[in-house]
C-alpha atoms as a PDB file:
ATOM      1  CA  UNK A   1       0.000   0.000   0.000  1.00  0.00           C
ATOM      2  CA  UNK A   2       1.231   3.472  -0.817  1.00  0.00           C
ATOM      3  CA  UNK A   3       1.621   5.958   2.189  1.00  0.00           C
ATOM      4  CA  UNK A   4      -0.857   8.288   2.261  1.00  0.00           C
ATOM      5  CA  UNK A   5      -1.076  12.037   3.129  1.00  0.00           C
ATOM      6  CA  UNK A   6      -3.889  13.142   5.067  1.00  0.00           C
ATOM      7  CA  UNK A   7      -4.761  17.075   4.688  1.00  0.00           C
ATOM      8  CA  UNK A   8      -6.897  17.142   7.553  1.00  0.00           C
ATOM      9  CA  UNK A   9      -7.168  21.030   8.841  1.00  0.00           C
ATOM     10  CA  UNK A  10      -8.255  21.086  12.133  1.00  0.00           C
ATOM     11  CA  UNK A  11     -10.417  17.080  12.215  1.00  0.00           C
ATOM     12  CA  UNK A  12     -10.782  15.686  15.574  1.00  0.00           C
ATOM     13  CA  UNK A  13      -8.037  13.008  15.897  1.00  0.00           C
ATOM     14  CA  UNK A  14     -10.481  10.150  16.979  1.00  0.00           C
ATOM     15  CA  UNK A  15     -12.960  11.261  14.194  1.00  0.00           C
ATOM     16  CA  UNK A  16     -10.021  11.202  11.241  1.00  0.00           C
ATOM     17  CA  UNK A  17      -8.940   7.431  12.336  1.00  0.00           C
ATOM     18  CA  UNK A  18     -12.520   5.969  12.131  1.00  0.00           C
ATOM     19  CA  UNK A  19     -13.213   7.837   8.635  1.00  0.00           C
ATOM     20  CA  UNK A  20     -10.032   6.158   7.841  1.00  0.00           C
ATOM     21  CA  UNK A  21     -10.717   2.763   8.955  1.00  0.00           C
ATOM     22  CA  UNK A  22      -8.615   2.907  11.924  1.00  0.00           C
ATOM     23  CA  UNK A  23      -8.515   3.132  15.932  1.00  0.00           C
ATOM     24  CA  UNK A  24      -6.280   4.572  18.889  1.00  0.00           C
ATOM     25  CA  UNK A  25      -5.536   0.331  19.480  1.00  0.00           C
ATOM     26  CA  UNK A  26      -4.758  -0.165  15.863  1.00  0.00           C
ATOM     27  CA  UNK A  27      -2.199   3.049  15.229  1.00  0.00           C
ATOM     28  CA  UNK A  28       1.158   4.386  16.846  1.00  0.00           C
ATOM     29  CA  UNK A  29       1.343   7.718  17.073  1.00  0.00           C
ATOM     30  CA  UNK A  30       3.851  10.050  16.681  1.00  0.00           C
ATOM     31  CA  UNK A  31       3.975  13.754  17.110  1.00  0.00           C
ATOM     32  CA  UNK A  32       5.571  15.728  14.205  1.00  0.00           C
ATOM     33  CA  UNK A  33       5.294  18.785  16.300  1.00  0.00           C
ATOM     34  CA  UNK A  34       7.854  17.310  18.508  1.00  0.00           C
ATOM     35  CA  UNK A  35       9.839  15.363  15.800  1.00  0.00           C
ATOM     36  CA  UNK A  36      13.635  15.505  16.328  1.00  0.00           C
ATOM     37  CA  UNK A  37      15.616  13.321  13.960  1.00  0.00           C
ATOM     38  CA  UNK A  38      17.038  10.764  16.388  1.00  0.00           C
ATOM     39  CA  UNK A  39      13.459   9.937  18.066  1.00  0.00           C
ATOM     40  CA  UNK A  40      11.714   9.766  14.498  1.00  0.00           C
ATOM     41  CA  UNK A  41      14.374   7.103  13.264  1.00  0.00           C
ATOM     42  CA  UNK A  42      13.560   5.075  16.629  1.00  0.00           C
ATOM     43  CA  UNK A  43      10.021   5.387  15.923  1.00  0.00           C
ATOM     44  CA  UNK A  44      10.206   4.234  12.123  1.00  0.00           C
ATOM     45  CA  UNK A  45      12.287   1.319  13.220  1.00  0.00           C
ATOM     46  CA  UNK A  46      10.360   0.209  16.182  1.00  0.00           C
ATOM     47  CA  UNK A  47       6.867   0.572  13.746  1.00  0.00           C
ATOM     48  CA  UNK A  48       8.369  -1.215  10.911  1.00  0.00           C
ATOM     49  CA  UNK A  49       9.150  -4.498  13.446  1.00  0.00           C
ATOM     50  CA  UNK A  50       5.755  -4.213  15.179  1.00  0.00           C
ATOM     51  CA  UNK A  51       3.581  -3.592  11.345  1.00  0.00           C
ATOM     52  CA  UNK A  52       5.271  -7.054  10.435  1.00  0.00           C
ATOM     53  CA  UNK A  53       4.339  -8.830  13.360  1.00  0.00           C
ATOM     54  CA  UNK A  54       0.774  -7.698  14.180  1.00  0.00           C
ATOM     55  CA  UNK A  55      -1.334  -7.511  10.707  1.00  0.00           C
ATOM     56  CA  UNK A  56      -3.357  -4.330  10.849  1.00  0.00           C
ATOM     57  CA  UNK A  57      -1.306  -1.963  12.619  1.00  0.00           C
ATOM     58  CA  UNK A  58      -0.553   0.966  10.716  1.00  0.00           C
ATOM     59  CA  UNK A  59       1.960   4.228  11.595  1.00  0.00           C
ATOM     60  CA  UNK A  60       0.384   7.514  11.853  1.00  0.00           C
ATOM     61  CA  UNK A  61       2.599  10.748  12.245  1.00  0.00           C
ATOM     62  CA  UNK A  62       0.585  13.837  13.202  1.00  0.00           C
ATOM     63  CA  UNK A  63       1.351  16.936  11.998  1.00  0.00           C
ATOM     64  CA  UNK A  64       3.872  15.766   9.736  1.00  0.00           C
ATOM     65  CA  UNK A  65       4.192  19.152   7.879  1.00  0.00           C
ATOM     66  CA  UNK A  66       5.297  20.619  11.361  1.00  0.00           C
ATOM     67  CA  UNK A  67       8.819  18.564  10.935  1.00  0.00           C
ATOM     68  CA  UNK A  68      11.758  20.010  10.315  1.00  0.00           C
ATOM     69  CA  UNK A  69      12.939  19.530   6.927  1.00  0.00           C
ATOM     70  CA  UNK A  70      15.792  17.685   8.461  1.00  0.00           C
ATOM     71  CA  UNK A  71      13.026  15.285   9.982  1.00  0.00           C
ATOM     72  CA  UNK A  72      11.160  14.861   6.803  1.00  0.00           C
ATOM     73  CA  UNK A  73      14.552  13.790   5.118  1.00  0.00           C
ATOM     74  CA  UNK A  74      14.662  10.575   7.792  1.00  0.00           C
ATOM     75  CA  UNK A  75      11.034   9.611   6.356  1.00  0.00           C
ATOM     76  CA  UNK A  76      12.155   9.277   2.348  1.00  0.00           C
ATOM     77  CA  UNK A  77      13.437   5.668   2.878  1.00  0.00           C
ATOM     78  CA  UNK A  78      10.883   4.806   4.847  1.00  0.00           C
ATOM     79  CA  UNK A  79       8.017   6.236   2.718  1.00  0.00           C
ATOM     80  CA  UNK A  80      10.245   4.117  -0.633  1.00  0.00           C
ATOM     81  CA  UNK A  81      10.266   0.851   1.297  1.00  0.00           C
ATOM     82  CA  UNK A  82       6.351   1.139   2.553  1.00  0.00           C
ATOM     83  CA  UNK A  83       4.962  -1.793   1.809  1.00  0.00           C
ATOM     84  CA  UNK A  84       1.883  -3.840   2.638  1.00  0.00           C
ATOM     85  CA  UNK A  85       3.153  -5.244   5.783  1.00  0.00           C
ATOM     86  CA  UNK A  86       3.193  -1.314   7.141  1.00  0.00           C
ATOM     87  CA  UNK A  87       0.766   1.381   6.528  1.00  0.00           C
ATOM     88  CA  UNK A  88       2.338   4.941   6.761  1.00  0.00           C
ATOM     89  CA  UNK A  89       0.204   7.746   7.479  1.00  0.00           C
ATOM     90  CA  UNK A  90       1.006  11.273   7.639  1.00  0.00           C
ATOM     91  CA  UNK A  91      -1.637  13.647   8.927  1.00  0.00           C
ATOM     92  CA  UNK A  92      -1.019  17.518   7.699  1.00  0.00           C
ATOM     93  CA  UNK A  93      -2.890  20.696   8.504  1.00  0.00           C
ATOM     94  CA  UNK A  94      -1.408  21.444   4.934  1.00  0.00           C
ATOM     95  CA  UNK A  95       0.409  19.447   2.319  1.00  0.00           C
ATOM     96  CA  UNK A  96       2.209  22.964   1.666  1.00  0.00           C
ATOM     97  CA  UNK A  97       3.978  22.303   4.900  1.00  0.00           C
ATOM     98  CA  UNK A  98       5.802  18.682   3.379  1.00  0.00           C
ATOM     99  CA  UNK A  99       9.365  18.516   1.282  1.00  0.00           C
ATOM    100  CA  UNK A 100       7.596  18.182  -2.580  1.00  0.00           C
ATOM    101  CA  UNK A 101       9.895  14.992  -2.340  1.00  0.00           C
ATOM    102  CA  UNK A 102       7.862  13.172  -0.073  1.00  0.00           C
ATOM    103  CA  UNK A 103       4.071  14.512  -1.744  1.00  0.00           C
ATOM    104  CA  UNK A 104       5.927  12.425  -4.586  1.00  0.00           C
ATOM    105  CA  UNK A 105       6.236   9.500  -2.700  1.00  0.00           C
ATOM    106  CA  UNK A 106       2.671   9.696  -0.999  1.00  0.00           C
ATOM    107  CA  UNK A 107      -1.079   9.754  -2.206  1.00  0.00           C
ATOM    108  CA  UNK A 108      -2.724  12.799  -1.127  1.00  0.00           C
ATOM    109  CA  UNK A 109      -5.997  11.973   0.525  1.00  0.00           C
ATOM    110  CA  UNK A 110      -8.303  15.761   1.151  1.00  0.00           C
ATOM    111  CA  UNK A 111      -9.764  15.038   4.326  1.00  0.00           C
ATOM    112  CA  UNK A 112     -10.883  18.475   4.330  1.00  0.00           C
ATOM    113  CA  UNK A 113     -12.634  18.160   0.868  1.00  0.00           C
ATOM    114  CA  UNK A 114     -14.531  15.028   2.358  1.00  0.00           C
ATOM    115  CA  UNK A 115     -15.783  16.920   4.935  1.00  0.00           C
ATOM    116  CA  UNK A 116     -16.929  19.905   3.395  1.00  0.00           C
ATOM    117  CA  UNK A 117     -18.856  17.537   0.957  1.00  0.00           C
ATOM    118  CA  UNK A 118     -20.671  15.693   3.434  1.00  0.00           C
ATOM    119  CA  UNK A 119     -24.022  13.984   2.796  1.00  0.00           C
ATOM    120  CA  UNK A 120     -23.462  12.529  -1.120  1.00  0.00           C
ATOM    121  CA  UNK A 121     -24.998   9.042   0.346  1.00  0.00           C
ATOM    122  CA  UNK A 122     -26.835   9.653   3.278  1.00  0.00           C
ATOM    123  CA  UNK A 123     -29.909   9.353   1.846  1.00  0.00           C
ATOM    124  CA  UNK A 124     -29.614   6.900  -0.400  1.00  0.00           C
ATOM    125  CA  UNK A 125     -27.947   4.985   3.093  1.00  0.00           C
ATOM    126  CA  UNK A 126     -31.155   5.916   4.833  1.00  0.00           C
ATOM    127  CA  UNK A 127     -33.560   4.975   1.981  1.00  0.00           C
ATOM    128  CA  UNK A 128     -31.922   1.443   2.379  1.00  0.00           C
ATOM    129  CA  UNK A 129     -32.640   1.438   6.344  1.00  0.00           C
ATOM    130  CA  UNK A 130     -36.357   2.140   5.174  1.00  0.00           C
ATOM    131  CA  UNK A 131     -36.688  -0.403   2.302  1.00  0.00           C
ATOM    132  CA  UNK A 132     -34.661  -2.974   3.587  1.00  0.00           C
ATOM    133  CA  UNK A 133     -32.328  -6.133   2.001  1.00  0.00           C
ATOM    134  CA  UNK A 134     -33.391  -5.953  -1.691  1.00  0.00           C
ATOM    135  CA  UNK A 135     -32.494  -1.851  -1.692  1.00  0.00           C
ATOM    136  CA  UNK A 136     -29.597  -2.491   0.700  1.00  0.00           C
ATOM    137  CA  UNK A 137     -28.143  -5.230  -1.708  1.00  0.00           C
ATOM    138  CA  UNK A 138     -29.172  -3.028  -5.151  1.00  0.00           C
ATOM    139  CA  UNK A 139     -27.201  -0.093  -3.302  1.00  0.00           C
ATOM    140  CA  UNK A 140     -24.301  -2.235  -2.929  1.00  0.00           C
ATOM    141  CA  UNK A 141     -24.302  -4.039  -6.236  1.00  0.00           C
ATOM    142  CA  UNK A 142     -23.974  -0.490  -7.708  1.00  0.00           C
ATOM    143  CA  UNK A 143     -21.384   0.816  -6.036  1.00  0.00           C
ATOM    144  CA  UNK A 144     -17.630   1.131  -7.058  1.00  0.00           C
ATOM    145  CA  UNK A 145     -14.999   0.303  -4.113  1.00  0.00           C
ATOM    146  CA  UNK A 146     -13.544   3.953  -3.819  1.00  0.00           C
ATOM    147  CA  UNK A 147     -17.527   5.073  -3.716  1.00  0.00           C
ATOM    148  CA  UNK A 148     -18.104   2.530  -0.985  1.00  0.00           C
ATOM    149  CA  UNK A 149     -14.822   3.914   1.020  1.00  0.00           C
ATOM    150  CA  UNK A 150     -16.330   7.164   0.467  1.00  0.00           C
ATOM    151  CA  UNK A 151     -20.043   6.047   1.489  1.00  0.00           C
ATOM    152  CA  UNK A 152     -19.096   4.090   4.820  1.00  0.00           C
ATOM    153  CA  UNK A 153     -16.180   7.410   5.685  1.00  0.00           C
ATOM    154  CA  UNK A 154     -19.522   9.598   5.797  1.00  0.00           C
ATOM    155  CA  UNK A 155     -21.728   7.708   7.654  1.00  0.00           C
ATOM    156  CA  UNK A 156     -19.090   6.817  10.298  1.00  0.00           C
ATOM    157  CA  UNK A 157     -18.561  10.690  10.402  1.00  0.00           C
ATOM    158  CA  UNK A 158     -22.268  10.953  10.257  1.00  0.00           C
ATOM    159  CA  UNK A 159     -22.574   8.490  13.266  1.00  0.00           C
ATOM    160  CA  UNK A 160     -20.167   9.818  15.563  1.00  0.00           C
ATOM    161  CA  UNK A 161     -21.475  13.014  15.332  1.00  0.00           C
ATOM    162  CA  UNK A 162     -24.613  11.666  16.659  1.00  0.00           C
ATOM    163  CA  UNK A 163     -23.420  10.176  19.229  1.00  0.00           C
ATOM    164  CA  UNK A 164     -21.333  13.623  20.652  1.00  0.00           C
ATOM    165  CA  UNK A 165     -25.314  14.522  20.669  1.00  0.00           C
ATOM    166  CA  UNK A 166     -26.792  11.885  22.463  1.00  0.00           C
ATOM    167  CA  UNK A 167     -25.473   8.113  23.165  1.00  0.00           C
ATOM    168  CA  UNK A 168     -27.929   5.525  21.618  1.00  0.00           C
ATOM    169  CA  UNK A 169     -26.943   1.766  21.474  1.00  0.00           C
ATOM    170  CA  UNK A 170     -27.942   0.782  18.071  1.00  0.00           C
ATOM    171  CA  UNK A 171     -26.252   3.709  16.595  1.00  0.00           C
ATOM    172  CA  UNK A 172     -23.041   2.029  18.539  1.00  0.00           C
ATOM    173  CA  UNK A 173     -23.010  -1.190  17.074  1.00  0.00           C
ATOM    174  CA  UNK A 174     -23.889   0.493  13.535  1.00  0.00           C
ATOM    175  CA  UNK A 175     -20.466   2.821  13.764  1.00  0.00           C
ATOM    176  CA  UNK A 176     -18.748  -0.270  15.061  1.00  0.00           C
ATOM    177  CA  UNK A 177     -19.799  -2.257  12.308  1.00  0.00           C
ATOM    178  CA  UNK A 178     -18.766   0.846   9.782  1.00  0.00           C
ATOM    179  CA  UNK A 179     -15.352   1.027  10.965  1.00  0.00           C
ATOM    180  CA  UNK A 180     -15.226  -2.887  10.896  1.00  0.00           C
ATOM    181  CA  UNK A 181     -16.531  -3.039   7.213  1.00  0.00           C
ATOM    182  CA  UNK A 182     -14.007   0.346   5.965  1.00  0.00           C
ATOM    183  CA  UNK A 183     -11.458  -1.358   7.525  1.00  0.00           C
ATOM    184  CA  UNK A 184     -11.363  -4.798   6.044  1.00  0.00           C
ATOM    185  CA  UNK A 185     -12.270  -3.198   2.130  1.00  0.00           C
ATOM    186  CA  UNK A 186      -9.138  -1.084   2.633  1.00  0.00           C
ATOM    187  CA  UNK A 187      -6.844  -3.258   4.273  1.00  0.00           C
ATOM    188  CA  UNK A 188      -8.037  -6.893   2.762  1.00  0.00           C
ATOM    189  CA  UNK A 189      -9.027  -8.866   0.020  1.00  0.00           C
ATOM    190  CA  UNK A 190     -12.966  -8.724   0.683  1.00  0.00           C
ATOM    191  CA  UNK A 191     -15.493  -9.196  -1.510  1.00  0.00           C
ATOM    192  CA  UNK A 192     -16.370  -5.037  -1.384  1.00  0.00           C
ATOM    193  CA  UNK A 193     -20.125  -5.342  -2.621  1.00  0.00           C
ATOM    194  CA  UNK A 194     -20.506  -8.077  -0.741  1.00  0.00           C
ATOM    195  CA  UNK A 195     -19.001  -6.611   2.662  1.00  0.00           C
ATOM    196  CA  UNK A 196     -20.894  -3.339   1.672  1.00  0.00           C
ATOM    197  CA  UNK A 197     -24.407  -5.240   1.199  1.00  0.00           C
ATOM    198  CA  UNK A 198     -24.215  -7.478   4.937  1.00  0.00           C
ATOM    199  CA  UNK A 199     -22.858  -4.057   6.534  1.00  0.00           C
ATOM    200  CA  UNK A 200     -26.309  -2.082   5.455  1.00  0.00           C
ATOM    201  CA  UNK A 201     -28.217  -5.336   5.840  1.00  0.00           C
ATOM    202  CA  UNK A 202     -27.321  -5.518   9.548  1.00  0.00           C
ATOM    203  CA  UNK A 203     -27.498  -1.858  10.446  1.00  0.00           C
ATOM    204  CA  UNK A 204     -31.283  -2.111   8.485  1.00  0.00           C
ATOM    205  CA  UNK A 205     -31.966  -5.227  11.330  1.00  0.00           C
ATOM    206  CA  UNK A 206     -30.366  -3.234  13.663  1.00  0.00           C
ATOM    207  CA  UNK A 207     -32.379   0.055  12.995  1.00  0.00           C
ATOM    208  CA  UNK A 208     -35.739  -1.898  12.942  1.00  0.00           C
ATOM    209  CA  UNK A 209     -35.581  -3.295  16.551  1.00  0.00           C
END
């Protein structure tokens, strides 16, 4: 997998990992505000042995464009070697802020874009929750995988900000099972319609009880 940079502005740490397909237990963290060259090789090492050990971990350095350039150097044989065994993330307030050789090593994911364009499948996700399996299975069958990423990314963002609302149970298991679903069509070899269909089928059950 190629590392990826996420422009993310100001997103709630938490919030980014789940619309990513990720959790607190399934990153390390490190912080790029901090970054000194010595500490960031240490942490690069130390990921790259724990990645190939324990499948789904994945490295995650925040504010990545607040390393020094001297900092950002240590990641360019890192970010060449990335592989699937470890997934490199680096987390910008602005890709501006990175060495252009390392945006040429990385995919640039817009967080920022994402957000401000909230709400392209909501409804169609809550018009399967109120037809139930034949619409949640159509939806599914149409769907692309990079629309699907993009479909379960809202409604997990949609879902969590629920839940800063008001705590309901159902809407618990439903973000769990979001996350879950993201999380093995990014980082497996799922059948995506297929993962996509049981995930809306079983938020439908779990929205009708």
């Amino acid at each position: 997998m190629l590392p990826k940079i996420i422009v993310a502005g100001t997103y709630e740490r938490e919030t980014l990992l789940s619309s990513l397909g990720l959790s607190i237990v399934s990153t390390m963290g490190y912080e790029g505000s901090e970054g000194k060259i010595d500490d960031l090789r240490r942490f690069i090492n130390f990921g790259r042995n724990v990645s190939t050990g324990s499948i789904g971990m994945s490295l995650v350095i925040w504010d990545a464009d607040k390393l020094s350039p001297e900092c950002q150097a240590v990641l360019l044989k890192p970010l060449e070697e990335s592989s699937e065994s470890m997934c490199l993330f680096l987390v910008a307030g602005n890709e501006n802020g990175l060495l252009p050789t390392i945006l040429s090593r990385c995919v640039i994911v817009n967080q920022m874009k994402k957000k401000e364009t909230e709400g392209v499948y909501w409804k169609s996700i809550l018009e399967c929750f109120a037809k139930g399996p034949a619409k949640c299975l159509a939806f599914a069958d149409e769907m692309e995988k990079e629309e699907v990423e993009n479909c379960l990314e809202e409604v997990i963002v949609k879902l969590r900000f629920g839940l800063e609302q008001s705590v309901n149970k159902n809407r618990l298991k439903i973000l769990k099972l979001a996350i879950d679903s993201l999380s093995k069509i990014r980082f497996t070899n799922v059948n995506v319609k297929l993962t996509f269909g049981n995930f809306l089928i079983s938020s439908w059950k779990l929205v009708k009880t």
